[in-house]
N, C-alpha and C. Protein backbone atom coordinates (compact mmCIF):
# COMPACT_ATOMS: atom_id res chain seq x y z
N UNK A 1 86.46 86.45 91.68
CA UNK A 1 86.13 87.81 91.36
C UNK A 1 86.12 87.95 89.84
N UNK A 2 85.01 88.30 89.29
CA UNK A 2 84.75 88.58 88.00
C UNK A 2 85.60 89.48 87.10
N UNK A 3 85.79 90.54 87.68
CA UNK A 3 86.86 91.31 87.22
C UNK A 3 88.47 90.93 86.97
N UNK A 4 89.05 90.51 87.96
CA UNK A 4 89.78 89.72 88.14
C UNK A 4 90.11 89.11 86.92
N UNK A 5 89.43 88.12 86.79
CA UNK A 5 89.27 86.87 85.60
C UNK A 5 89.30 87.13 84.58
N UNK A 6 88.62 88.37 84.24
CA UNK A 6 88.36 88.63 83.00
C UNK A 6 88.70 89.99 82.40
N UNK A 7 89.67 89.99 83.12
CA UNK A 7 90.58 91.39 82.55
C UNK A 7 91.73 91.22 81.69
N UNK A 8 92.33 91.97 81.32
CA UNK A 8 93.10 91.93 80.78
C UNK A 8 94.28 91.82 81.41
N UNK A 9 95.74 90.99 81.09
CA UNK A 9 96.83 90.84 82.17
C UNK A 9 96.97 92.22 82.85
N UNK A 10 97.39 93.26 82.07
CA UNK A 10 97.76 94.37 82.75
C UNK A 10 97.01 95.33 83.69
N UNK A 11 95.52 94.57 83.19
CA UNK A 11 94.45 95.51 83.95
C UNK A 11 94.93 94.88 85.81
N UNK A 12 94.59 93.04 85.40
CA UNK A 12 95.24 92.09 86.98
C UNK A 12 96.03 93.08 87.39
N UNK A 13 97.10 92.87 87.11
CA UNK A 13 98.45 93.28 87.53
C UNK A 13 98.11 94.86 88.08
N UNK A 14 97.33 95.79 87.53
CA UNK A 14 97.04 97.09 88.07
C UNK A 14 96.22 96.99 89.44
N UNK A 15 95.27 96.10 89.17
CA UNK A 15 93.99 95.79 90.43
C UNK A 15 94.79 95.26 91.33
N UNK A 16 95.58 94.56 91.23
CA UNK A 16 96.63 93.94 92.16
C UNK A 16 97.54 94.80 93.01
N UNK A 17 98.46 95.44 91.99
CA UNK A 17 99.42 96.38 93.03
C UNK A 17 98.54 97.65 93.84
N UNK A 18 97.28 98.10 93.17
CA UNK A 18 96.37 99.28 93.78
C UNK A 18 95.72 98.64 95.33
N UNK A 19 95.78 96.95 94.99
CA UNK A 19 95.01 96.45 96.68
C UNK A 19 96.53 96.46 97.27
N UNK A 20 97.54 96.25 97.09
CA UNK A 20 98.66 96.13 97.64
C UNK A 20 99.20 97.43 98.44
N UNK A 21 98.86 98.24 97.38
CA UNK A 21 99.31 99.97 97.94
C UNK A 21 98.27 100.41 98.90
N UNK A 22 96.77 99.83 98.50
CA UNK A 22 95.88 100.44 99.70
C UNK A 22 96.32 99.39 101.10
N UNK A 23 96.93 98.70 101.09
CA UNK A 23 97.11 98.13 102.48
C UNK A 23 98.32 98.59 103.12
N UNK A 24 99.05 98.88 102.12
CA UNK A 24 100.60 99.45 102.67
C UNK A 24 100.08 101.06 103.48
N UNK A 25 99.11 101.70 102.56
CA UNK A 25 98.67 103.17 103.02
C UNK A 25 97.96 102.52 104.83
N UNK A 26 96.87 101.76 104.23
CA UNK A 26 96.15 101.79 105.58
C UNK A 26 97.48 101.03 106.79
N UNK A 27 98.42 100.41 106.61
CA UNK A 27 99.48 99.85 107.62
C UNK A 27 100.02 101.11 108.20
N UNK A 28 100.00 102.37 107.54
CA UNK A 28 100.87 103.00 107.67
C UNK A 28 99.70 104.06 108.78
N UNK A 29 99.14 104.62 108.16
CA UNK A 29 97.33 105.13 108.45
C UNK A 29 96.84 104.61 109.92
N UNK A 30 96.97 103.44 110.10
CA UNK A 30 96.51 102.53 111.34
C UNK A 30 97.38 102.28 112.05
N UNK A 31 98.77 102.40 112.12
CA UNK A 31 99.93 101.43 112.47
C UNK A 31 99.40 100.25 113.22
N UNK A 32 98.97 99.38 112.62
CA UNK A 32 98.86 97.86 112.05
C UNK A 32 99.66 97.25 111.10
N UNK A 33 99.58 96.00 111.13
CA UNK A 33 100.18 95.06 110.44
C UNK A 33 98.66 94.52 109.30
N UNK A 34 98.70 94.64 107.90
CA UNK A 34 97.61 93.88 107.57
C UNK A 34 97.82 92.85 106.41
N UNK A 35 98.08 91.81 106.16
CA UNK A 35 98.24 90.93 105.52
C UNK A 35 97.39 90.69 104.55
N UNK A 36 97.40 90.42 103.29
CA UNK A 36 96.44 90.08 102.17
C UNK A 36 97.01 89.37 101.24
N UNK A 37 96.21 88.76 100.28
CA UNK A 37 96.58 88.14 99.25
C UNK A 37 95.41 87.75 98.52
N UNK A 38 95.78 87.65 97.01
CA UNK A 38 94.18 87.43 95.80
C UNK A 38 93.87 86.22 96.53
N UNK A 39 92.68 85.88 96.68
CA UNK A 39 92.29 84.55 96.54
C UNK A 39 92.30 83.43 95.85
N UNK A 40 92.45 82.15 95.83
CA UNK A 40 92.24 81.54 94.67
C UNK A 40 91.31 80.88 94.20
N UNK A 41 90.74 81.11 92.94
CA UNK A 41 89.42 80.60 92.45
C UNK A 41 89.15 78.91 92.53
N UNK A 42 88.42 78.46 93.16
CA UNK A 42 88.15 77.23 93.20
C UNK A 42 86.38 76.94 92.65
N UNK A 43 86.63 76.04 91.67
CA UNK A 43 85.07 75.78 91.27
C UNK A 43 84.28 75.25 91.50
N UNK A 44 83.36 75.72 92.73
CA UNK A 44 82.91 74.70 93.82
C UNK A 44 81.98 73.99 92.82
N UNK A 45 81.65 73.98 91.76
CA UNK A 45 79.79 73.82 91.46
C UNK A 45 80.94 72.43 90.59
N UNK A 46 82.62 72.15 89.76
CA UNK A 46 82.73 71.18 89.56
C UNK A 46 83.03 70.46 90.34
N UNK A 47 82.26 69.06 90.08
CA UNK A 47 82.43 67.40 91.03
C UNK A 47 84.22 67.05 90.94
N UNK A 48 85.00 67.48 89.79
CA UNK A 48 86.18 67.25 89.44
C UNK A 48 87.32 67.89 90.87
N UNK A 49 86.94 69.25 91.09
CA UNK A 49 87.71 70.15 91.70
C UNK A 49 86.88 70.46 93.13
N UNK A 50 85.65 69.84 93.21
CA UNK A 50 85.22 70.12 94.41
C UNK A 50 85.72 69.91 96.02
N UNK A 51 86.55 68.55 95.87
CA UNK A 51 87.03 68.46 97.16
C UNK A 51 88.58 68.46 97.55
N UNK A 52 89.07 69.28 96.66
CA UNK A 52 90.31 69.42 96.20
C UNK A 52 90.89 70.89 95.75
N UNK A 53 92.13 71.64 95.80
CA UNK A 53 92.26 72.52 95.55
C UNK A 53 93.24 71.92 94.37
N UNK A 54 93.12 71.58 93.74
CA UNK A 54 94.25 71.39 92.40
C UNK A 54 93.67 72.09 90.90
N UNK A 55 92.40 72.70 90.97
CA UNK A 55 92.42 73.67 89.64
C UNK A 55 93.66 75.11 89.95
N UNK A 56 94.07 75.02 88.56
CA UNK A 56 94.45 76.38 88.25
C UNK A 56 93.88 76.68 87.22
N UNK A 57 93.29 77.98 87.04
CA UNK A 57 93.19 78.72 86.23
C UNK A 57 93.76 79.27 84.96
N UNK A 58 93.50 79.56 83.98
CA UNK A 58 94.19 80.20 82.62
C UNK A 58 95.26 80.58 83.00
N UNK A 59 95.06 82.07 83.52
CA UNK A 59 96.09 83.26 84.32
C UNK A 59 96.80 82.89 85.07
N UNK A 60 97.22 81.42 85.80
CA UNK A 60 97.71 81.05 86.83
C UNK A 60 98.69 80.22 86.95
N UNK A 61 99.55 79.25 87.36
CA UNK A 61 100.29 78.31 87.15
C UNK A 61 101.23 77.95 88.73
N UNK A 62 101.35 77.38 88.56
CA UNK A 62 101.99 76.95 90.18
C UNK A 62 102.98 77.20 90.90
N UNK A 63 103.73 78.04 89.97
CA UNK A 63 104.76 78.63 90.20
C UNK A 63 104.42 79.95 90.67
N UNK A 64 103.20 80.89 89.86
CA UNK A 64 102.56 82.44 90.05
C UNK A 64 102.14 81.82 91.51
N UNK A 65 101.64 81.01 91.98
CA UNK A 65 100.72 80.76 93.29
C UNK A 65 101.48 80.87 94.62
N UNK A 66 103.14 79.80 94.36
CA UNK A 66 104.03 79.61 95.08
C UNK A 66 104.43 81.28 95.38
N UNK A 67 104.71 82.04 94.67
CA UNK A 67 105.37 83.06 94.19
C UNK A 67 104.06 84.05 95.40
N UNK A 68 103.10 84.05 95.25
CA UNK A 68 102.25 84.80 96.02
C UNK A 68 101.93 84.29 97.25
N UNK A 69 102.32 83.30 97.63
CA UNK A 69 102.48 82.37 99.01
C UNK A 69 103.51 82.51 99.94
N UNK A 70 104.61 83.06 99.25
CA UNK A 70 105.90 83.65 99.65
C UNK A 70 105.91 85.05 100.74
N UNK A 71 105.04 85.88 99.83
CA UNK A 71 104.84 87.06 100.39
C UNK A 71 104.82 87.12 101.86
């Protein structure tokens, strides 16, 4: 996601908790259960990272990933 990427940390971090709160509203709205999480960017078009998920990103590190895997 373009936005995403190229925002600013705090903008992430805003786009982030606003998808977090719209799912907590709609769980609540629906009484459902709905599970989400960012995706992670993988660069299909490099030969390096193509058949493999081991890019991270700038913004990212393996610990932020673990940390959102938890959830």
């Amino acid at each position: 996601m373009t936005i995403w990427n190229d925002a600013c940390p705090k903008m992430r971090r805003a786009i982030f908790i606003r998808g977090v709160k719209i799912n907590i509203d709609l769980c609540e709205e629906l009484e459902v259960s709905i599970y989400s999480f960012p995706m992670k960017y993988c660069p299909i078009d490099d030969p390096k990272y193509f058949g493999n998920r081991d890019y991270i990103g700038r913004h990212w590190n393996r610990k932020f990933i673990r940390a959102i895997q938890a959830f």
